[in-house]
Protein backbone atom coordinates (compact mmCIF):
# COMPACT_ATOMS: atom_id res chain seq x y z
CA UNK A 1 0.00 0.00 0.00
CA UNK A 2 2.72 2.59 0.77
CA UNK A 3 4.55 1.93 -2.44
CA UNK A 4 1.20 2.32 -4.34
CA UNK A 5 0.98 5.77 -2.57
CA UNK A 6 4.66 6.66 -3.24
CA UNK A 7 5.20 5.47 -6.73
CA UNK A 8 1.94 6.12 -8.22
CA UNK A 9 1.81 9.62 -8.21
CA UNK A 10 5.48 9.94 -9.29
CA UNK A 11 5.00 8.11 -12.09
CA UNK A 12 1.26 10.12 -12.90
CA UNK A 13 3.80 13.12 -12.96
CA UNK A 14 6.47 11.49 -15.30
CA UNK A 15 3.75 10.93 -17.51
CA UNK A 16 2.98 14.94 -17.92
CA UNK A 17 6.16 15.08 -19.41
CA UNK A 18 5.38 13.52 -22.54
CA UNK A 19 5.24 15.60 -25.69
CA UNK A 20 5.10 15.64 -29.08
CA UNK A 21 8.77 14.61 -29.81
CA UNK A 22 9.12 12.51 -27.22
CA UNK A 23 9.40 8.47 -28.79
CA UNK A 24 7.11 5.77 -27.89
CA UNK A 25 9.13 3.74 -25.73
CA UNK A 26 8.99 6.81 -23.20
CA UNK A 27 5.41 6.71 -23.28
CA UNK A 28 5.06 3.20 -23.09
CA UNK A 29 7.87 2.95 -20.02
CA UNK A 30 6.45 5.28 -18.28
CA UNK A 31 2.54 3.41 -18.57
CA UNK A 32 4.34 0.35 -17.88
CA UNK A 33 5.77 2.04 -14.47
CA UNK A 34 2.32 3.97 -13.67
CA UNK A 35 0.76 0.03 -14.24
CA UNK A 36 2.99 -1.38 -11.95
CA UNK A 37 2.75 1.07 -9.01
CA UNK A 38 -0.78 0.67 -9.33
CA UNK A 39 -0.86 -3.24 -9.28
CA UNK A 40 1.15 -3.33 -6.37
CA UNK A 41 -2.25 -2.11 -4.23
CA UNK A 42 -4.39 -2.56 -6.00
CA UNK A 43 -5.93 -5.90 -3.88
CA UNK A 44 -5.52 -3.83 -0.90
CA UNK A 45 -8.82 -3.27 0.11
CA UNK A 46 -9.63 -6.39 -0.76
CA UNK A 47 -7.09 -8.26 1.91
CA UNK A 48 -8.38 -5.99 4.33
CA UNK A 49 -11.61 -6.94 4.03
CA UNK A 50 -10.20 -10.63 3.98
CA UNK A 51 -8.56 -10.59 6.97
CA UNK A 52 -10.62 -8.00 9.54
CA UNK A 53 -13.82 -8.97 8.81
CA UNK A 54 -15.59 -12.38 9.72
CA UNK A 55 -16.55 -14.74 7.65
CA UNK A 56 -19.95 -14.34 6.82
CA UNK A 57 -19.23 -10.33 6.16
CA UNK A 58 -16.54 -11.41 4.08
CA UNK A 59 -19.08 -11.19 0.59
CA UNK A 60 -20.94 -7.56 2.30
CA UNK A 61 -17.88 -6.28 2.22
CA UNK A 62 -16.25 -7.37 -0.90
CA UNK A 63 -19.44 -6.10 -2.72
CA UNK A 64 -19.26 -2.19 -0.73
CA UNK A 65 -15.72 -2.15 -2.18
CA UNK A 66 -16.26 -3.61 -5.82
CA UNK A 67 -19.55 -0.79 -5.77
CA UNK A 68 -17.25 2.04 -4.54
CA UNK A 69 -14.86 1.17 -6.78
CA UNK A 70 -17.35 1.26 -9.98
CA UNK A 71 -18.81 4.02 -8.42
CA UNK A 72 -15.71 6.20 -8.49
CA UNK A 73 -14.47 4.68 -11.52
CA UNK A 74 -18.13 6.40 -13.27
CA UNK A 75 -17.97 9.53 -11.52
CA UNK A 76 -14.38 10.28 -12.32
CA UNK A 77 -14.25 9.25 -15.93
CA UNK A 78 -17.22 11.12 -16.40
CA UNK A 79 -15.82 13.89 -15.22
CA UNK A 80 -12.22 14.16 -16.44
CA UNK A 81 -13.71 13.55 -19.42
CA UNK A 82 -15.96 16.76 -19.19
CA UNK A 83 -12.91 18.58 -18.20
CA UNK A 84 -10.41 17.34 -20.61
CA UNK A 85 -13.16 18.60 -23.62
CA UNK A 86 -13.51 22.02 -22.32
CA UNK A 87 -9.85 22.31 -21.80
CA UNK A 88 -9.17 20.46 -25.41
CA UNK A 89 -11.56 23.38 -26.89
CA UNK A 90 -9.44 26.29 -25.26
CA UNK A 91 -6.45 25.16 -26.51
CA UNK A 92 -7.38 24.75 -29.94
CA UNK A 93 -8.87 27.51 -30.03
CA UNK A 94 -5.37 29.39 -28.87
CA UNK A 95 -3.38 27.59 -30.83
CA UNK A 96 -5.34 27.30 -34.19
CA UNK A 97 -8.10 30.63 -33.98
CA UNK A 98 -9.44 30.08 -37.94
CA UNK A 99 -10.17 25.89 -37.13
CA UNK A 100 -13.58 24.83 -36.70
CA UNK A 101 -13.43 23.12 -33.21
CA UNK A 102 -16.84 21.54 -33.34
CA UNK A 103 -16.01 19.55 -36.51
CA UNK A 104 -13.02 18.69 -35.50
CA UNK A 105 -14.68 17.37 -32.57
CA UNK A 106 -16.98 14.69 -34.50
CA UNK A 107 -13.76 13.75 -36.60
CA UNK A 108 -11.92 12.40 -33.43
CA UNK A 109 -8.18 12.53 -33.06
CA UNK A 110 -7.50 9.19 -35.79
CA UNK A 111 -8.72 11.32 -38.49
CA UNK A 112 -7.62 14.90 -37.61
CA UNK A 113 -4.84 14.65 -40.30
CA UNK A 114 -7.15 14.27 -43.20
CA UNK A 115 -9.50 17.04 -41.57
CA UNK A 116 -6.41 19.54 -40.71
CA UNK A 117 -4.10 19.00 -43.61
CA UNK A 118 -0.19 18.70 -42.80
CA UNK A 119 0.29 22.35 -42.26
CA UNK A 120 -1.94 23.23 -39.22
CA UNK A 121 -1.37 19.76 -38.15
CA UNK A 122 1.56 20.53 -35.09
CA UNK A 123 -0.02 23.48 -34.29
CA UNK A 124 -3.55 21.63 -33.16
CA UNK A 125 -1.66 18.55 -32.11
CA UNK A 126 -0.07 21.08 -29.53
CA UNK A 127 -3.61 22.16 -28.34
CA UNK A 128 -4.41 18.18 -27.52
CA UNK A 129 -0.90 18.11 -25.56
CA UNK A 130 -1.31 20.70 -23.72
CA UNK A 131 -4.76 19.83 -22.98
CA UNK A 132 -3.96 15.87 -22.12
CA UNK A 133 -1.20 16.98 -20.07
CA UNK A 134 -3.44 19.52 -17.90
């Protein structure tokens, strides 16, 4: 549990340090590391519902944890993803003024070269960087 708490937020930082020129194996060593740290507690709760509770509580608790965790999991996504949207439009919208954010938007990041065209290309790339990263 305490290397959970020490390494996984070191490695949630290391990954803000990605950019645009950085090569995949970064990227991937640095997910690799983040997936580790979290592994390492991520049966935490679980043993401690194992081993303080009594037996017939064992399944009560094991379900308050697994609905916590979904819980959270739903809230959270739900709202980093809210966030990440409004901060992708800002950014665009500083880097690239004259693009069309809202149809770039329903053309989704595997198709933004064809919508974009090389030129603008870094430039809006930049505004999903900057945006991932914050």
């Amino acid at each position: 549990m305490y290397a959970t708490s020490i390494l996984a937020p070191v490695a949630s930082g290391l990954l803000t340090t990605i950019n645009l020129d950085q090569s995949v194996g970064k990227a991937a060593a640095l997910l690799g590391f983040l997936g580790v740290a979290i592994g390492l507690g991520i049966q935490g709760p679980q043993l401690g519902v194992t081993t303080t509770l009594s037996i017939e509580d064992i399944s009560i608790g094991t379900a308050v944890i697994s609905f916590g965790a979904g819980l959270g999991s739903a809230l959270f996504v739900s709202a980093s993803s809210t966030l990440f949207n409004n901060r992708l439009v800002n950014e665009i919208r500083h880097y690239s003024p004259s693009t069309n954010v809202t149809a770039l938007e329903a053309v989704g990041l595997s198709d933004i070269r064809t919508y974009i065209g090389s030129e603008k290309l870094k430039i809006v790339l930049s505004g999903y960087n900057q945006a991932v990263v914050q």
